[in-house]
Protein backbone atom coordinates (compact mmCIF):
# COMPACT_ATOMS: atom_id res chain seq x y z
CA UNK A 1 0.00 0.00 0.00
CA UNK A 2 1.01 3.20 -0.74
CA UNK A 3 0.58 6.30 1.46
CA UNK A 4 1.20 9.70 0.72
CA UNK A 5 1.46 12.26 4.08
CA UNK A 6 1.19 16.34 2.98
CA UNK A 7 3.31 17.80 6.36
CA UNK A 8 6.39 16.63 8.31
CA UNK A 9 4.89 18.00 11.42
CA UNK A 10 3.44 16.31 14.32
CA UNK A 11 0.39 14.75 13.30
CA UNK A 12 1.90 13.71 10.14
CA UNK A 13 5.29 12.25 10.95
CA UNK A 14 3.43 10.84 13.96
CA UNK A 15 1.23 8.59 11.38
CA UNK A 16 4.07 7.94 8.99
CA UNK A 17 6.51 6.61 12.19
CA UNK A 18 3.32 4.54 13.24
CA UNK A 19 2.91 3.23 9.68
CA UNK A 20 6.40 1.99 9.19
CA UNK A 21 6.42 0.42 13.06
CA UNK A 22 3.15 -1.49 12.40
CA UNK A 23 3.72 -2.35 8.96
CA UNK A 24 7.31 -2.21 7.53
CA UNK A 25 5.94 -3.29 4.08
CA UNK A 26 4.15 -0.22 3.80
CA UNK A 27 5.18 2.99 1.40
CA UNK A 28 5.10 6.27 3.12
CA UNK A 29 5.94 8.84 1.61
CA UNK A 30 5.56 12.49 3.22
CA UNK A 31 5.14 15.94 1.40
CA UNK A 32 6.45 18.73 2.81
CA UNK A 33 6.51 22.51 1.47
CA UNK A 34 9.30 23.41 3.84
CA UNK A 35 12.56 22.18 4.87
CA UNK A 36 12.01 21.85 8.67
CA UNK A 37 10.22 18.78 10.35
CA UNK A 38 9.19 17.41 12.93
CA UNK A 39 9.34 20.32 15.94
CA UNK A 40 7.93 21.76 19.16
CA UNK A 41 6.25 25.04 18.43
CA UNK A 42 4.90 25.38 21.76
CA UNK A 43 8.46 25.78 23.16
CA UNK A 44 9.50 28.61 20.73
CA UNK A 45 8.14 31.37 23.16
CA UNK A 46 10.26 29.90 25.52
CA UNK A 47 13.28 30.28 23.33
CA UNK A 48 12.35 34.00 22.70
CA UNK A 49 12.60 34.27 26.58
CA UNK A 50 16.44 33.26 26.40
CA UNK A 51 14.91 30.15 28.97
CA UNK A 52 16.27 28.18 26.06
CA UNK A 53 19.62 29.29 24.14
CA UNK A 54 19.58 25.93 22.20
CA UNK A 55 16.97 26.24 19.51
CA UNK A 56 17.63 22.66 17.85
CA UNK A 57 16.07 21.34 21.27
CA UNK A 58 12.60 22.23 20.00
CA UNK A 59 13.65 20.00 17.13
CA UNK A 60 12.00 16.69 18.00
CA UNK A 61 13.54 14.39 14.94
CA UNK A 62 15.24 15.28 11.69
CA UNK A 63 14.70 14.16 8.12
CA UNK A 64 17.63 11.77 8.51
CA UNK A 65 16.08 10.51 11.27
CA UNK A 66 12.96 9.23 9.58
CA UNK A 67 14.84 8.12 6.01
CA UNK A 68 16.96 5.79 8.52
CA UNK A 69 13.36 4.19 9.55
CA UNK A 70 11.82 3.92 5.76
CA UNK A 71 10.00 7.23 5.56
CA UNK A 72 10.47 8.95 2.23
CA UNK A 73 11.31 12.27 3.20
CA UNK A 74 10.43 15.05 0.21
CA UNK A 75 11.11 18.11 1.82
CA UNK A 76 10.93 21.64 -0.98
CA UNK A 77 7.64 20.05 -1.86
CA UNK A 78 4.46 21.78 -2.29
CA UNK A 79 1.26 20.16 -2.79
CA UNK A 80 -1.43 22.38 -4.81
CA UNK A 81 -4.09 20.58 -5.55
CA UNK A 82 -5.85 17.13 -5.19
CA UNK A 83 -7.43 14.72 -8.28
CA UNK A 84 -9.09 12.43 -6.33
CA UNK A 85 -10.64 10.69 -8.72
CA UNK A 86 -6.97 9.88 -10.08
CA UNK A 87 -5.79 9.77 -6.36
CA UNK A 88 -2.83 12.08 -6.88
CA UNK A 89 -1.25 15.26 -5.27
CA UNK A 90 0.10 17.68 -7.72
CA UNK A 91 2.48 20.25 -6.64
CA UNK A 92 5.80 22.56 -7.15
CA UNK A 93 8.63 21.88 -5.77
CA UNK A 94 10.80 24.67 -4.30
CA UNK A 95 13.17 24.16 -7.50
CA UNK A 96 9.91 24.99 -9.53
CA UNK A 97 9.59 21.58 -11.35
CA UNK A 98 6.12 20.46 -11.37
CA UNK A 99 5.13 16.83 -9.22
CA UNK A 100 2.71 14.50 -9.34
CA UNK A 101 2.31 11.80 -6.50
CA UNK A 102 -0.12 9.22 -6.87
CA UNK A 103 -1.66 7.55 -3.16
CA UNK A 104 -3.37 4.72 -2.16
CA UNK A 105 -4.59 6.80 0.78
CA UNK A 106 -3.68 10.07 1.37
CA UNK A 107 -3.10 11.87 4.60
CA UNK A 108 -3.56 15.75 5.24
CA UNK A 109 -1.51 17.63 7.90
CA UNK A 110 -0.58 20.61 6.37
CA UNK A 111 -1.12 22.48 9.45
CA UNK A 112 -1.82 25.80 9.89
CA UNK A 113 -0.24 29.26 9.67
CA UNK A 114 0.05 32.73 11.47
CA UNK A 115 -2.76 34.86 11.06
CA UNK A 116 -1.86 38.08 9.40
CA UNK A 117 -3.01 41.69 9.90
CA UNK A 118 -4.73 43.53 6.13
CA UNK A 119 -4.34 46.50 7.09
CA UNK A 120 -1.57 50.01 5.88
CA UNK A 121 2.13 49.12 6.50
CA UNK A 122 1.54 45.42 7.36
CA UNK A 123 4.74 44.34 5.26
CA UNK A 124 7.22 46.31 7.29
CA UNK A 125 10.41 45.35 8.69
CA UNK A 126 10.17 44.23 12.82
CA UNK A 127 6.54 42.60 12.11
CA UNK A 128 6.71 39.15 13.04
CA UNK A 129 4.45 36.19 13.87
CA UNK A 130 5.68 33.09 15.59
CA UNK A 131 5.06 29.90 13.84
CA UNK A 132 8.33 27.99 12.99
CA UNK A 133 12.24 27.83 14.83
CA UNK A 134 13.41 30.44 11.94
CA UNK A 135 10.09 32.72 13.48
CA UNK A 136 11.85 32.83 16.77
CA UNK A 137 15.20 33.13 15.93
CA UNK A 138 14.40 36.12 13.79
CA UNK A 139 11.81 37.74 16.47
CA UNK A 140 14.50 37.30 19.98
CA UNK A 141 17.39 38.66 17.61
CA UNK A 142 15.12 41.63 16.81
CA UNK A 143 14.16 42.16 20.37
CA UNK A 144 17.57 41.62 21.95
CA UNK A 145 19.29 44.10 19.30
CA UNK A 146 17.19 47.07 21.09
CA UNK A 147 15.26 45.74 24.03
CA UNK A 148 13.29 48.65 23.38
CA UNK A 149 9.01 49.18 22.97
CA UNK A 150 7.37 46.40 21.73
CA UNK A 151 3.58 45.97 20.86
CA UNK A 152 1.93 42.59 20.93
CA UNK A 153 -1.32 42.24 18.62
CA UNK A 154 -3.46 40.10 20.34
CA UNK A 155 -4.12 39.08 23.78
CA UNK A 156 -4.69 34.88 23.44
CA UNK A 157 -2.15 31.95 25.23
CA UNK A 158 0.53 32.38 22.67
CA UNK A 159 0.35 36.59 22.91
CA UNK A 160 0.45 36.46 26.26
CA UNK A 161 3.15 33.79 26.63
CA UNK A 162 5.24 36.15 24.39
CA UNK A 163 4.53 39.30 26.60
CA UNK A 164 6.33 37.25 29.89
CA UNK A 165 9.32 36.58 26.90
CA UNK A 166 9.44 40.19 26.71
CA UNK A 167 9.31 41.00 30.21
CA UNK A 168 12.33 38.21 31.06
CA UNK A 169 14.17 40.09 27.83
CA UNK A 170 14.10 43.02 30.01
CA UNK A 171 12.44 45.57 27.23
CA UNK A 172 11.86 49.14 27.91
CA UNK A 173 8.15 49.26 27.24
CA UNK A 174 5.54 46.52 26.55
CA UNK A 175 2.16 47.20 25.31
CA UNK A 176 -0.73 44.18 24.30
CA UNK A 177 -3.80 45.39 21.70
CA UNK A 178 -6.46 43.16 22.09
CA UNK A 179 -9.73 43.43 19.56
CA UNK A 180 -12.56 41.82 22.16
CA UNK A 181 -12.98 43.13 25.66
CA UNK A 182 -10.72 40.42 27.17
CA UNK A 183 -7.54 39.01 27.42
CA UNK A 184 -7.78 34.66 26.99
CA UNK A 185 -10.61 34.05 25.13
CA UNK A 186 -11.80 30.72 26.46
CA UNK A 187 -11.95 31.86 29.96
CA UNK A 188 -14.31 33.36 32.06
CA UNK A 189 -14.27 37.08 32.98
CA UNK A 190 -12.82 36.90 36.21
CA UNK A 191 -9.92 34.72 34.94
CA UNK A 192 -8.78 37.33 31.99
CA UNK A 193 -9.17 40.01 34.56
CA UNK A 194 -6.44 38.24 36.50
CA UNK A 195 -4.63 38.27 33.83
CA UNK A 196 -4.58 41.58 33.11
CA UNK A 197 -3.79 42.96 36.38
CA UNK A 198 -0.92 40.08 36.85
CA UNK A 199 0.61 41.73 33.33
CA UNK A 200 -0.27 45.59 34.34
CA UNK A 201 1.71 44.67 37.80
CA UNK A 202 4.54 43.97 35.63
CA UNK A 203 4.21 47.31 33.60
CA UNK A 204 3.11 46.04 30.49
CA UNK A 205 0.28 48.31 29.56
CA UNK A 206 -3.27 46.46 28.11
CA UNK A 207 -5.44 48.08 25.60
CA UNK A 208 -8.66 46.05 25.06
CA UNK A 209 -11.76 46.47 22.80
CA UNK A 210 -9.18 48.64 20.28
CA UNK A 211 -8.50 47.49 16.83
CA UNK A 212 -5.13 48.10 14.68
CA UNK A 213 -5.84 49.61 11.66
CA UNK A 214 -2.46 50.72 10.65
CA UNK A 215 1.47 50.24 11.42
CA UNK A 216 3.67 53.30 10.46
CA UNK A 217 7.19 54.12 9.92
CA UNK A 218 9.40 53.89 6.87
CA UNK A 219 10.82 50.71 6.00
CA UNK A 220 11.03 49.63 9.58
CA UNK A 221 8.22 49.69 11.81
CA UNK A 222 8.23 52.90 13.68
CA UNK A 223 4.74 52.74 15.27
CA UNK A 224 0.75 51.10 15.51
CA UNK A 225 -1.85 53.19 14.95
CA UNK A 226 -5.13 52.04 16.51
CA UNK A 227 -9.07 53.30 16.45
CA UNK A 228 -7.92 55.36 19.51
CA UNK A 229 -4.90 56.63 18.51
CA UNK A 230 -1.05 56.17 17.82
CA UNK A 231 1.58 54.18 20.33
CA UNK A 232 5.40 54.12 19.01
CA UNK A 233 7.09 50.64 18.50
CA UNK A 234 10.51 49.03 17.48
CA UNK A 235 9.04 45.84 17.04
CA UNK A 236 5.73 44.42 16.60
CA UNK A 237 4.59 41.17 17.17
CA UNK A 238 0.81 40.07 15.73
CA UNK A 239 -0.10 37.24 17.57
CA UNK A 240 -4.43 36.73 16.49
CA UNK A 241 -4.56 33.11 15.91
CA UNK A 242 -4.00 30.67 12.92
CA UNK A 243 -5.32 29.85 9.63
CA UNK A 244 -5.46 26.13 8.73
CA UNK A 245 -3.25 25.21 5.23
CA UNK A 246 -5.99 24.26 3.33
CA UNK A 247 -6.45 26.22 0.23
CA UNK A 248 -4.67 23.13 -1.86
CA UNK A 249 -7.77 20.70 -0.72
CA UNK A 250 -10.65 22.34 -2.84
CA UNK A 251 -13.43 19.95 -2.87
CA UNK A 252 -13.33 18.64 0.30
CA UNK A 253 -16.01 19.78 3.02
CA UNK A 254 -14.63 22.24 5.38
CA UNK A 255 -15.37 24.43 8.64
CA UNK A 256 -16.29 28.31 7.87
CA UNK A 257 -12.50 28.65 8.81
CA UNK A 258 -11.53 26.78 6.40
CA UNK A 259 -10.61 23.38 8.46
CA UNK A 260 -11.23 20.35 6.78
CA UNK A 261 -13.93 18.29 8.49
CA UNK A 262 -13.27 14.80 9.79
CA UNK A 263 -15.20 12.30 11.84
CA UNK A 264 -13.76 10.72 14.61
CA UNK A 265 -11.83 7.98 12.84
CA UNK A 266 -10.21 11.41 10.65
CA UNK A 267 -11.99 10.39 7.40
CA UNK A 268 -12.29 13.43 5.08
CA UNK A 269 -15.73 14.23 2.90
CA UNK A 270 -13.74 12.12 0.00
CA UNK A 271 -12.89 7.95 0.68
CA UNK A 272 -9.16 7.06 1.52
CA UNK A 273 -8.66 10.74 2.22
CA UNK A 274 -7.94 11.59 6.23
CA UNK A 275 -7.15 14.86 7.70
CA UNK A 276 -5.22 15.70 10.85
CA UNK A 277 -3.86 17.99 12.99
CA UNK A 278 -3.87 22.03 13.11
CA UNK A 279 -5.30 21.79 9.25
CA UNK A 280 -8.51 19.85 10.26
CA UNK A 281 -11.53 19.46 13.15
CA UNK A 282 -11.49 17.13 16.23
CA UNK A 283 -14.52 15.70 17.37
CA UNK A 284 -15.56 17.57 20.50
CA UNK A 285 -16.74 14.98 23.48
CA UNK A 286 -19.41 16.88 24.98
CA UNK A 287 -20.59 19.03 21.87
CA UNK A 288 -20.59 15.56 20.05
CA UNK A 289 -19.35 17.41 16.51
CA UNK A 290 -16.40 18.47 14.86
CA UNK A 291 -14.42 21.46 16.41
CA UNK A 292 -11.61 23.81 15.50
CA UNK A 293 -9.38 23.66 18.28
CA UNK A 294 -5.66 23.48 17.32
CA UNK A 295 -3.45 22.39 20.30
CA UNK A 296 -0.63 19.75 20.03
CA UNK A 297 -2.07 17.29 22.28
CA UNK A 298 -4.52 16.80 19.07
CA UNK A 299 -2.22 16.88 16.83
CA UNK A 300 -0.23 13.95 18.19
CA UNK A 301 -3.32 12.42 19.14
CA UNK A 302 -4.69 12.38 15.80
CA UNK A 303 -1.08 11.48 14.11
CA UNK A 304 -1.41 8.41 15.84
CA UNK A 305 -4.36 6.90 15.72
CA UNK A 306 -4.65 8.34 12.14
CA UNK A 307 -1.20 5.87 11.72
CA UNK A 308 -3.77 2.99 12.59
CA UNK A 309 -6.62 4.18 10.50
CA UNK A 310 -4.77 4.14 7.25
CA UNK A 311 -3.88 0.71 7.71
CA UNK A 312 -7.18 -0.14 7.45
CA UNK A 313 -7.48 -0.77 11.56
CA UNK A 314 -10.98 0.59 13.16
CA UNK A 315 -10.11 3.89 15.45
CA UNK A 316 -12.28 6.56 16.81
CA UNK A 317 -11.28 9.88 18.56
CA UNK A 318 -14.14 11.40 19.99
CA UNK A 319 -12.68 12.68 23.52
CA UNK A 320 -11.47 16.48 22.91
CA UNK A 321 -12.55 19.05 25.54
CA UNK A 322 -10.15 21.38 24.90
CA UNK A 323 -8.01 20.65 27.74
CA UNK A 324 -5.23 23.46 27.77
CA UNK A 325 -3.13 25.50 30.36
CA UNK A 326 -0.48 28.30 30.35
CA UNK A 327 1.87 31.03 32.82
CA UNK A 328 1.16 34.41 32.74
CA UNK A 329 4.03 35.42 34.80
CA UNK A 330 2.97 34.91 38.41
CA UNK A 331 0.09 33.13 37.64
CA UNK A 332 -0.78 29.54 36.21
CA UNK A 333 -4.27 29.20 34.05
CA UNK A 334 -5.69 26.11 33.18
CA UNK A 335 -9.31 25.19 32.07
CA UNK A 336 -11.25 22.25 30.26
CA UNK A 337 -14.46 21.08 28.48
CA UNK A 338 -16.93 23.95 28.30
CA UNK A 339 -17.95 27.29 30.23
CA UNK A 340 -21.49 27.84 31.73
CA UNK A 341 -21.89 29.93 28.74
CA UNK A 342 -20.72 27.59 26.22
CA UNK A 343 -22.72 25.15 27.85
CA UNK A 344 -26.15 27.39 27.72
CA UNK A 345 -25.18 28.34 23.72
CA UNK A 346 -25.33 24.77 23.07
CA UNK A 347 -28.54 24.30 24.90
CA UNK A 348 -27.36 22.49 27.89
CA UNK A 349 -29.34 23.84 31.24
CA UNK A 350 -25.76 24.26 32.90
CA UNK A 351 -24.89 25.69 36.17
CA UNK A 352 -21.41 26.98 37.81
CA UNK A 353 -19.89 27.16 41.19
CA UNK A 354 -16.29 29.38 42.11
CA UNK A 355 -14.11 28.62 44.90
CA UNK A 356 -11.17 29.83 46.23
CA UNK A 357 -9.03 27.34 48.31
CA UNK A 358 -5.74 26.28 49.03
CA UNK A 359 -2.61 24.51 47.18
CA UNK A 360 -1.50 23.15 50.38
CA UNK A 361 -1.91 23.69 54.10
CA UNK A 362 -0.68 27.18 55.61
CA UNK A 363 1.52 25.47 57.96
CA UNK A 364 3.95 24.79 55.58
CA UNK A 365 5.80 27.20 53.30
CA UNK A 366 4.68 28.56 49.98
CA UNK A 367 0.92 27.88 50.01
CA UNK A 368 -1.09 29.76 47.65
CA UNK A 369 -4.31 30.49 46.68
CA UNK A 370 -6.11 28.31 44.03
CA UNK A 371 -8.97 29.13 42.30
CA UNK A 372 -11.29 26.79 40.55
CA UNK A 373 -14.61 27.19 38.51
CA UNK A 374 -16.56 24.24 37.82
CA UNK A 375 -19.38 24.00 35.32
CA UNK A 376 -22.07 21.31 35.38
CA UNK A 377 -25.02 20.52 34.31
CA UNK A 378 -27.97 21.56 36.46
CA UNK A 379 -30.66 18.26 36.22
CA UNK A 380 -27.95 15.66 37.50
CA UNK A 381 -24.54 17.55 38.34
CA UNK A 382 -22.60 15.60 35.50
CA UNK A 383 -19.44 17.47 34.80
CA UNK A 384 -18.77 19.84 31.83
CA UNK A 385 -16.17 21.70 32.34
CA UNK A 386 -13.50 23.98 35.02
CA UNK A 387 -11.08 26.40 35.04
CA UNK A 388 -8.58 27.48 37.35
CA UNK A 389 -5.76 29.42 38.25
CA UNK A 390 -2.89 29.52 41.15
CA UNK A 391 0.19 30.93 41.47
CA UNK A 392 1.59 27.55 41.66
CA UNK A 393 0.44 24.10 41.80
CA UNK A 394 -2.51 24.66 40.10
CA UNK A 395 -2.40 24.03 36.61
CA UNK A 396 -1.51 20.55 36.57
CA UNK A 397 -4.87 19.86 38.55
CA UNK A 398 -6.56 20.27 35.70
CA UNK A 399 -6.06 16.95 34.76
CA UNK A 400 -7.90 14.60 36.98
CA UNK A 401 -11.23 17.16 36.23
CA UNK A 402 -10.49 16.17 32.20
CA UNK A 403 -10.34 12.41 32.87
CA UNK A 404 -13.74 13.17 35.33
CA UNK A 405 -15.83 14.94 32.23
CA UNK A 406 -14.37 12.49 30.10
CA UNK A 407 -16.28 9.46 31.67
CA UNK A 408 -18.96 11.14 32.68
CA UNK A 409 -18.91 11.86 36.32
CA UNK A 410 -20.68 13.83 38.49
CA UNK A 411 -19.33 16.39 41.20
CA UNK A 412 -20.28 14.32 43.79
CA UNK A 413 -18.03 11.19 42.36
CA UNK A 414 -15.44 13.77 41.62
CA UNK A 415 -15.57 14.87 45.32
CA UNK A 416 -15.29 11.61 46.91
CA UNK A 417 -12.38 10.39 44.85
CA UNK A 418 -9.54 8.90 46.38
CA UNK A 419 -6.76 11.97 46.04
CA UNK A 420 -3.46 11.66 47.52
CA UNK A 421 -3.01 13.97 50.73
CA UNK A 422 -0.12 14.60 52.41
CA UNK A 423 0.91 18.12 53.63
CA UNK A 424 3.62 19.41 51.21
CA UNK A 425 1.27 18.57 48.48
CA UNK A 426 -2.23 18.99 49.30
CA UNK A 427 -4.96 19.17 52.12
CA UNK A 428 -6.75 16.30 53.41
CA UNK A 429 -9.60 17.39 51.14
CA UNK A 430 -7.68 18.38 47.53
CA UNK A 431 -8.36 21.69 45.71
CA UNK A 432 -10.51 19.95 43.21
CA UNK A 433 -12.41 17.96 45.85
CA UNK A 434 -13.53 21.34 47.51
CA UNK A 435 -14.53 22.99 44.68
CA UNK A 436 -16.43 19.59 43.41
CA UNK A 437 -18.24 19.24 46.73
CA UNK A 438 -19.32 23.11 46.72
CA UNK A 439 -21.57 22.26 43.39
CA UNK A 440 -25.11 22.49 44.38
């Protein structure tokens, strides 16, 4: 069998590796438009930061790496459009010769790419997005050459991991525009208004509900100009979200953004076409239909079990809640599965309940204040989702409340479960227990 793979990321060099382990005989052969593979975007902010000096550690395996194990590795290649009815990718490859690759199943996961700003000046010098190692190398050289005022455009995880990159760069002036009237979309009010006054305690100066609808300067950015008026800037950093690679897939049945939609077991609107990763939907477990939501944990996820799919082997994925955390300085955020207002816009009578308690008992040293929202639904208390946040030892609890919505338990269950205690770790009733047992 032969099977074609369009993007040496992680959903797609996670199904090609599974192919070849599971069955050797198997031709994979993997597409890629670029000449990196096979890396840890999620760790580039931290690389910006100077945490990390060594940006080949975000580089999980090379093309070497996967030749050595059977994979045939065509990096430079571009794929431009699909004839299914021929089953063949047609592309360019960075040389300009044409190609034509002919599949006995195809996989997509192409990914997706920086969102750009339309608007006067957008093509200047000291504009950058952060997408790829060369993103980050490019963007910390920039801000380490002046260390001077720096805008970030847009106020999501990845904007405000970047702002705390800033701040541990030492520049002279950081200022986040945000479009909507909060920072972390996902969260609840009280959660982005933490946030903001965790980054304004830092000296980074927020602007919400104001729109960019300009940059200015020469050939170098010199300045943003917003609907409320000017702010100066040596570099510029537009961080509003992603676009999946999809424009090469016409035909195939997509989200309004442009995703391609999949079922659980990945299958595409066409037959022996499957889609993956940041480029396509996941199957949401409480919503019970396919959702944009482009984290990593999906994308690996999806890379494997789409390994086992195209092999002809039965798999279903239909367990994503959206399970993500992050640092804002200070302060760790986490949340899972769906708000109270999520919840109501998909016509589920849901309820919440907020409580602050405590990482650990105040005897000891370095106990902090956690704070945990949990969302459930009204007529039998099953779970449907949480968030939380802590200056430490919080995030990480998000997990046992994701494995809870996940088979369907109620607060009560998740209240009487059998949590470790011991004092440097947790009280004799856990953070999540309290908050569980506070649902009415």
């Amino acid at each position: 069998m032969k099977i074609v793979v369009i993007g040496a990321n992680a959903a797609g060099m996670s199904a090609a590796s599974r192919i070849r382990r599971r069955h050797a005989e198997s031709e994979v052969i993997v597409l890629e438009m670029t000449r990196e593979v096979s890396y840890g975007a999620c760790g580039l902010p931290f690389y910006v930061a100077g945490i990390n000096d060594n940006l080949d550690l975000v580089r999980v395996r090379s093309v070497a790496d996967f030749e050595r194990n059977g994979i045939v590795m065509r990096t430079g290649h571009t794929a431009e459009r699909i004839d299914f009815a021929q089953k063949t990718v047609l592309g360019t490859t960075d040389a300009g010769k044409a190609f034509a690759e002919t599949y006995d199943r195809l996989l997509i996961a192409s990914g997706a790419r920086a969102r750009l700003l339309t608007v006067p000046g957008a093509q200047k010098r000291n504009i950058f997005t952060l997408k790829t190692p060369k993103d980050a190398e490019n963007l910390r050289k920039a801000i380490e050459h002046k260390r001077g005022k720096v805008v970030i455009i847009g106020g999501g995880a990845i904007g405000l991991e970047l702002a705390e990159a800033c701040l541990l760069q030492k520049v002279k002036c950081l200022r986040i525009i945000e479009a909507t009237g909060q920072l972390l979309p996902g969260f609840d009010e009280e959660f982005a208004r933490a946030a903001k006054g965790e980054l304004e305690k830092h000296g980074v100066e927020v602007h919400l509900s104001e729109r960019v609808s300009a940059f200015s300067g020469g050939e170098h950015v010199e300045g943003v100009v917003t609907d409320r008026g000017p702010y100066s800037a040596d570099v510029v950093i537009v961080s509003i979200g992603v676009v999946p690679n999809t424009a090469f897939a016409a035909g195939l049945k997509k989200l309004p953004n442009g995703a391609i939609e999949t079922n659980g077991s990945m299958l595409t609107s066409e037959p022996d076409v499957f889609a993956a990763g940041d480029c396509a939907s996941v199957w949401h477990g409480l919503l019970q239909k396919p959702v944009y939501i482009p984290l990593g944990t999906y994308a690996n996820k999806q890379g494997r079990l789409a390994g086992d799919v195209l092999l002809g082997k039965p798999v279903s994925y239909t367990r994503a809640l959206g399970t993500a955390m992050l640092r804002v300085m200070g302060l760790e955020f986490a949340r899972t599965g769906l708000t109270e207002a999520e919840a109501k816009a998909a016509g589920i009578d849901a309820k919440s309940v907020l409580v602050r308690t405590h990482s650990h008992p105040h005897y000891l040293p370095n106990a902090c204040d956690i704070e945990i929202k949990l969302c459930y639904r009204a007529s039998d208390r099953v779970l449907l989702g949480a968030q939380m946040m802590g200056a430490r030892e919080t995030a990480l609890r998000i997990d046992p409340i994701a494995i809870a919505i996940d088979q369907g338990m109620t607060t009560e269950e998740l209240g009487f479960a059998d949590f470790g205690y011991a004092p440097p770790f947790a009280g004799v009733w856990d953070a999540v227990a309290v908050a569980a047992n506070a649902a009415k």
